[in-house]
N, C-alpha and C. Protein backbone atom coordinates (compact mmCIF):
# COMPACT_ATOMS: atom_id res chain seq x y z
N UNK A 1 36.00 30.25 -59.93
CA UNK A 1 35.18 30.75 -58.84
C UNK A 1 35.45 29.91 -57.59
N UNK A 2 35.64 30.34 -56.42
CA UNK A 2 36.01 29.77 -55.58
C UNK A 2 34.84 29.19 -54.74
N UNK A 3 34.51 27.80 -53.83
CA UNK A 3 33.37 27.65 -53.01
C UNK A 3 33.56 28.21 -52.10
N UNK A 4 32.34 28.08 -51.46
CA UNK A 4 32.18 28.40 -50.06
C UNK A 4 33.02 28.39 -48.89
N UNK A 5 33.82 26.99 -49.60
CA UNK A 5 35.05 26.48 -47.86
C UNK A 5 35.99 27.71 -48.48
N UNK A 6 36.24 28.49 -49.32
CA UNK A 6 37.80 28.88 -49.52
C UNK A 6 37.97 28.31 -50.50
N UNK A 7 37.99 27.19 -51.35
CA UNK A 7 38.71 26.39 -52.01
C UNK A 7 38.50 26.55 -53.73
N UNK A 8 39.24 26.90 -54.11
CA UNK A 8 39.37 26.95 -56.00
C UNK A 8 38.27 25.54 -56.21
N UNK A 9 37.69 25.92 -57.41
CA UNK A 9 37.22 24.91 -58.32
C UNK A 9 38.28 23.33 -58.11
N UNK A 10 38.27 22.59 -58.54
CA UNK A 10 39.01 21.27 -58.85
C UNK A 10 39.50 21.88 -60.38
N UNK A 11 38.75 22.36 -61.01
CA UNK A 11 39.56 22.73 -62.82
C UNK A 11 40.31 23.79 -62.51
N UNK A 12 40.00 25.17 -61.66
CA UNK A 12 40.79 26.05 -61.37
C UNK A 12 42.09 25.68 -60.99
N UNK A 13 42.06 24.80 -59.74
CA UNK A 13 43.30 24.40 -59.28
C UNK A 13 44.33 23.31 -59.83
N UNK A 14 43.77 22.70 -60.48
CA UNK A 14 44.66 21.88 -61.56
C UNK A 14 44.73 22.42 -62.51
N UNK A 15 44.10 23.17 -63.11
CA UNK A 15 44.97 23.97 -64.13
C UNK A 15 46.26 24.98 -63.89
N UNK A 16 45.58 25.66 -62.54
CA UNK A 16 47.30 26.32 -62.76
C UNK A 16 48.30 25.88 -62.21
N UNK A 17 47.98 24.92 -61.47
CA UNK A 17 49.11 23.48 -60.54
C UNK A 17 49.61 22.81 -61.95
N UNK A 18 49.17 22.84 -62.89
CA UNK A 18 49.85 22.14 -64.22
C UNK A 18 51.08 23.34 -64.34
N UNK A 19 49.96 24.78 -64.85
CA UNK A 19 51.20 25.73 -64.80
C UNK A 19 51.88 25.77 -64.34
N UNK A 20 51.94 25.82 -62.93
CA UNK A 20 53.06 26.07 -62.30
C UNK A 20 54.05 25.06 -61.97
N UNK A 21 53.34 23.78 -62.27
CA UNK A 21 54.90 22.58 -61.69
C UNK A 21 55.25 23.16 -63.75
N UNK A 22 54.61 23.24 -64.90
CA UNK A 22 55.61 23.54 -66.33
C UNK A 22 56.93 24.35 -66.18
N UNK A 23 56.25 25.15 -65.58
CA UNK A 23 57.21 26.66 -65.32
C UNK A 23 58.30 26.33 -64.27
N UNK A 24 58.33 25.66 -63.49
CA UNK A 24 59.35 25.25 -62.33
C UNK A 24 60.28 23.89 -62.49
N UNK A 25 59.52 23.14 -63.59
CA UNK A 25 60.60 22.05 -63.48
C UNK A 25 60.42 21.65 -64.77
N UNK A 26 60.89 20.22 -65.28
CA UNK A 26 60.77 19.58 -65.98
C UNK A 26 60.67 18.07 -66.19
N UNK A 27 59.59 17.15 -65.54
CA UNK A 27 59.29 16.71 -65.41
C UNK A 27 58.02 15.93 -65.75
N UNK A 28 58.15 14.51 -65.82
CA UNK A 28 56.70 13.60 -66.01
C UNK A 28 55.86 13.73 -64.36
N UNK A 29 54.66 14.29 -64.46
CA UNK A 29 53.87 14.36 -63.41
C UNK A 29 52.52 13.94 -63.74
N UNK A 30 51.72 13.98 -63.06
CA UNK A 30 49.91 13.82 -62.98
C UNK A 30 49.53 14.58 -62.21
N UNK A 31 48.37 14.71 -61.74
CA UNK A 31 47.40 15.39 -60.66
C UNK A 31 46.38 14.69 -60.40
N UNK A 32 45.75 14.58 -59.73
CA UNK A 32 44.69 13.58 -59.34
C UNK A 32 44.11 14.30 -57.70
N UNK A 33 42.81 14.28 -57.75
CA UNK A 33 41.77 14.66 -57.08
C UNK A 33 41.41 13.59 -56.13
N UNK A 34 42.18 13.14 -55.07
CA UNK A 34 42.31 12.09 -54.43
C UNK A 34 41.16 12.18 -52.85
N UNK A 35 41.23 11.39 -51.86
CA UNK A 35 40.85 11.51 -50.59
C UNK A 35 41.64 10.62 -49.37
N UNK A 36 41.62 10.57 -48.82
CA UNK A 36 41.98 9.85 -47.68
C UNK A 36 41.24 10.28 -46.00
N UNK A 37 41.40 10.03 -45.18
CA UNK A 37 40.97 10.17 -43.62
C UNK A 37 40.67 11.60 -43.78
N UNK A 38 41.70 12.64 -44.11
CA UNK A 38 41.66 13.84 -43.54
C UNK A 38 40.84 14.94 -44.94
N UNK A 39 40.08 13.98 -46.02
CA UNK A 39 39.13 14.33 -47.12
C UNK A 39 39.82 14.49 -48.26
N UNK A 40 39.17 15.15 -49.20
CA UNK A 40 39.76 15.15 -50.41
C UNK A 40 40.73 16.21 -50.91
N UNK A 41 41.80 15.86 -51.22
CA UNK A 41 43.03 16.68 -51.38
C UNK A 41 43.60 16.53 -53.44
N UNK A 42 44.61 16.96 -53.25
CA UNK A 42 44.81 17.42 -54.88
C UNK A 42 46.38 16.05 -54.55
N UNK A 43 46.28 15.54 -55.60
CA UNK A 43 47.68 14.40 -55.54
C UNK A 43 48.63 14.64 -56.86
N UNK A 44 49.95 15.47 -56.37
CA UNK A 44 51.10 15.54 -57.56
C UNK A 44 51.97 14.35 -57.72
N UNK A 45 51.75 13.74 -58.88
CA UNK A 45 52.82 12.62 -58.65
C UNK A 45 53.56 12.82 -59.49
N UNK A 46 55.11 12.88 -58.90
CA UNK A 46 56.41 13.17 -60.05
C UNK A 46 57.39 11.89 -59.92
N UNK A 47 57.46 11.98 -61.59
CA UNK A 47 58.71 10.63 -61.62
C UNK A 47 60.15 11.27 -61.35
N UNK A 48 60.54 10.52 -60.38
CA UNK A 48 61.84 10.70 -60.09
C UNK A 48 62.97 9.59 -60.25
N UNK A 49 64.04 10.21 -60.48
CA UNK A 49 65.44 8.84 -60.35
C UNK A 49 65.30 8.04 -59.18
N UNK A 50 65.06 8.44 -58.12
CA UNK A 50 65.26 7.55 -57.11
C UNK A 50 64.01 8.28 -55.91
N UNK A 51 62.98 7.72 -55.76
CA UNK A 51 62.03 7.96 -54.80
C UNK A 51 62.42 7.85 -53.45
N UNK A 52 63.43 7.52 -52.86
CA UNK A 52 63.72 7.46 -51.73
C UNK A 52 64.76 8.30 -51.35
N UNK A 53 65.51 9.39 -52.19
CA UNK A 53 65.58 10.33 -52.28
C UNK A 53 65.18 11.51 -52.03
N UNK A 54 65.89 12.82 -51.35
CA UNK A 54 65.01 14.01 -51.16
C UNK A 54 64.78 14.62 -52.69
N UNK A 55 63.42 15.22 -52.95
CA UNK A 55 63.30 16.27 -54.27
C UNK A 55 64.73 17.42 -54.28
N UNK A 56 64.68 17.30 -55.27
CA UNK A 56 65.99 18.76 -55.78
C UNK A 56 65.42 20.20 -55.16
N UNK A 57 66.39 20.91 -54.75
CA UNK A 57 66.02 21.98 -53.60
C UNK A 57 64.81 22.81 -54.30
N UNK A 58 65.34 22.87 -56.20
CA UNK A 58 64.24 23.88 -56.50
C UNK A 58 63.25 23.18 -56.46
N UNK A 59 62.74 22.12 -56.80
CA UNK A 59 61.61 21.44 -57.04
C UNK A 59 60.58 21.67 -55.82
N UNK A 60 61.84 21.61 -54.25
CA UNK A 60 61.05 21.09 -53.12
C UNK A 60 60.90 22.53 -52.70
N UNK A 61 61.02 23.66 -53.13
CA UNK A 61 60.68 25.27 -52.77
C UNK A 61 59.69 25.47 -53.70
N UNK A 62 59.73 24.63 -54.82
CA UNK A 62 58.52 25.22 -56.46
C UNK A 62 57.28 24.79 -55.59
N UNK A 63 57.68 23.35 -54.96
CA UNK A 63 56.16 22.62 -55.32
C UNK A 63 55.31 22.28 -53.53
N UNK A 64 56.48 21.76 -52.44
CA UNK A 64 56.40 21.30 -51.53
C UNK A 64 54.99 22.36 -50.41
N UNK A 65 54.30 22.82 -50.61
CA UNK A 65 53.34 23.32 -49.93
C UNK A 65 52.21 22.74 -49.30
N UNK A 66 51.60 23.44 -48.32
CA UNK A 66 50.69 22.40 -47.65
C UNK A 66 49.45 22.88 -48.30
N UNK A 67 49.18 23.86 -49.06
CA UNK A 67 47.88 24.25 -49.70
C UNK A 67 47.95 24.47 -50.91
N UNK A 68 47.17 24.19 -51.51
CA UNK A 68 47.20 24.68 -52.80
C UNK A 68 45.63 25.51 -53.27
N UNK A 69 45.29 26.75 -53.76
CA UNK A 69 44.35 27.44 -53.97
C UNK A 69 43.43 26.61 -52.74
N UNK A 70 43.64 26.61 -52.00
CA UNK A 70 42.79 26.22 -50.50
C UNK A 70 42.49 24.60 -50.33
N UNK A 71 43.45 24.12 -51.19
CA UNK A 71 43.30 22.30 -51.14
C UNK A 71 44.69 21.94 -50.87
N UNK A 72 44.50 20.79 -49.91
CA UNK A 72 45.18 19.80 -49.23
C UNK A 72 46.32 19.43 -50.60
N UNK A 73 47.60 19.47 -50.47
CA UNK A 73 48.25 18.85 -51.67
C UNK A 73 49.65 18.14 -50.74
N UNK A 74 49.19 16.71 -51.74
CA UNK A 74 50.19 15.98 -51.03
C UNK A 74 51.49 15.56 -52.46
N UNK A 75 52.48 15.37 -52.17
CA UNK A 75 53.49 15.44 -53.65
C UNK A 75 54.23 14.16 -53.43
N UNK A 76 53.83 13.27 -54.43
CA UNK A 76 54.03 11.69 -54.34
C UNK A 76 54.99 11.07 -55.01
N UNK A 77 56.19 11.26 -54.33
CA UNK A 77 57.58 10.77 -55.70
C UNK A 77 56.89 9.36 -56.31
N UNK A 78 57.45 9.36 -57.39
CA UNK A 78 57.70 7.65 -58.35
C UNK A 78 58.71 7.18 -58.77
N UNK A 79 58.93 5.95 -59.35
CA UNK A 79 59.94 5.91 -60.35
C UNK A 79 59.32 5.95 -61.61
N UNK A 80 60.22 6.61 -62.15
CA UNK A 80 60.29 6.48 -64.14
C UNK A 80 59.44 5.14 -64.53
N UNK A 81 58.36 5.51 -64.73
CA UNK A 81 57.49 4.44 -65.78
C UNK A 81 56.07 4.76 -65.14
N UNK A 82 55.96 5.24 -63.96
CA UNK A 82 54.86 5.00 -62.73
C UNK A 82 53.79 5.35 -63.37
N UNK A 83 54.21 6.84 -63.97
CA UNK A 83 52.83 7.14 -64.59
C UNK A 83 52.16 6.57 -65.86
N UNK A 84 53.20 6.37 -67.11
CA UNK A 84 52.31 5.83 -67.91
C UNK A 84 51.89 4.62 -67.85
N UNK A 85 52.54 3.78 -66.21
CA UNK A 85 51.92 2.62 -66.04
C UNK A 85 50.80 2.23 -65.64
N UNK A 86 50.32 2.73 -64.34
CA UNK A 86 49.45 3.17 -63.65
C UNK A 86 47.95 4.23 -63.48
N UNK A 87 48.53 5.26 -64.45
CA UNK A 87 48.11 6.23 -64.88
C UNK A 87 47.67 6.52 -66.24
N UNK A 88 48.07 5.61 -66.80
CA UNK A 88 47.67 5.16 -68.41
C UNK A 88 47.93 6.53 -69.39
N UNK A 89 49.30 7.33 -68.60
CA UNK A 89 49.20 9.05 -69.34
C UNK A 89 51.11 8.22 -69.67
N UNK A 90 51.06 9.45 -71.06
CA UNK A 90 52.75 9.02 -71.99
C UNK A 90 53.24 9.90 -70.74
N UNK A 91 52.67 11.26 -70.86
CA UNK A 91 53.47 11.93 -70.00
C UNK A 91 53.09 13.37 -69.79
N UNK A 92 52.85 13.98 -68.71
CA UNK A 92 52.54 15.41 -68.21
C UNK A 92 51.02 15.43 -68.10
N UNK A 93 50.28 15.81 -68.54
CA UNK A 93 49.14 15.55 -68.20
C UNK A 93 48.05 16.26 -69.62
């Protein structure tokens, strides 16, 4: 059910943001329900070979959007380990 602003649930929208980065890539990621200055936004973090690197074209057409079900999504390269370090997850979510 969507609120008032426009915006999917937080379970709505991470659930099918799981779906849809499964279906588009293959990859160790998270999601996280983050905030900063401009409020609370949805946070994809994917492990990558080299974070200073651009994402692979499909990845950055699958995933790279400025909304997601009406939330702020920002997509946070890592390196390989980030998440189950940090994130205390083996892997995917």
């Amino acid at each position: 059910m969507a609120n008032l602003d426009g915006k999917a649930s937080e379970e709505e929208a991470e659930h099918k943001l799981k779906l849809h980065v499964r279906r588009t890539s293959n990859v160790k990621y998270n999601i996280k329900f983050e905030s900063d200055d401009g409020g609370k936004h949805i946070a994809l973090y994917v492990e990558v070979e080299d974070p200073l690197a651009p994402l692979p074209a499909a990845d950055r057409e699958a995933w790279v959007v400025h909304t997601w079900m009406g939330w702020r999504l920002i997509v946070l390269k890592a390196p390989r380990g980030y998440i189950k370090a940090f994130h205390k997850r083996e892997e995917g979510f």
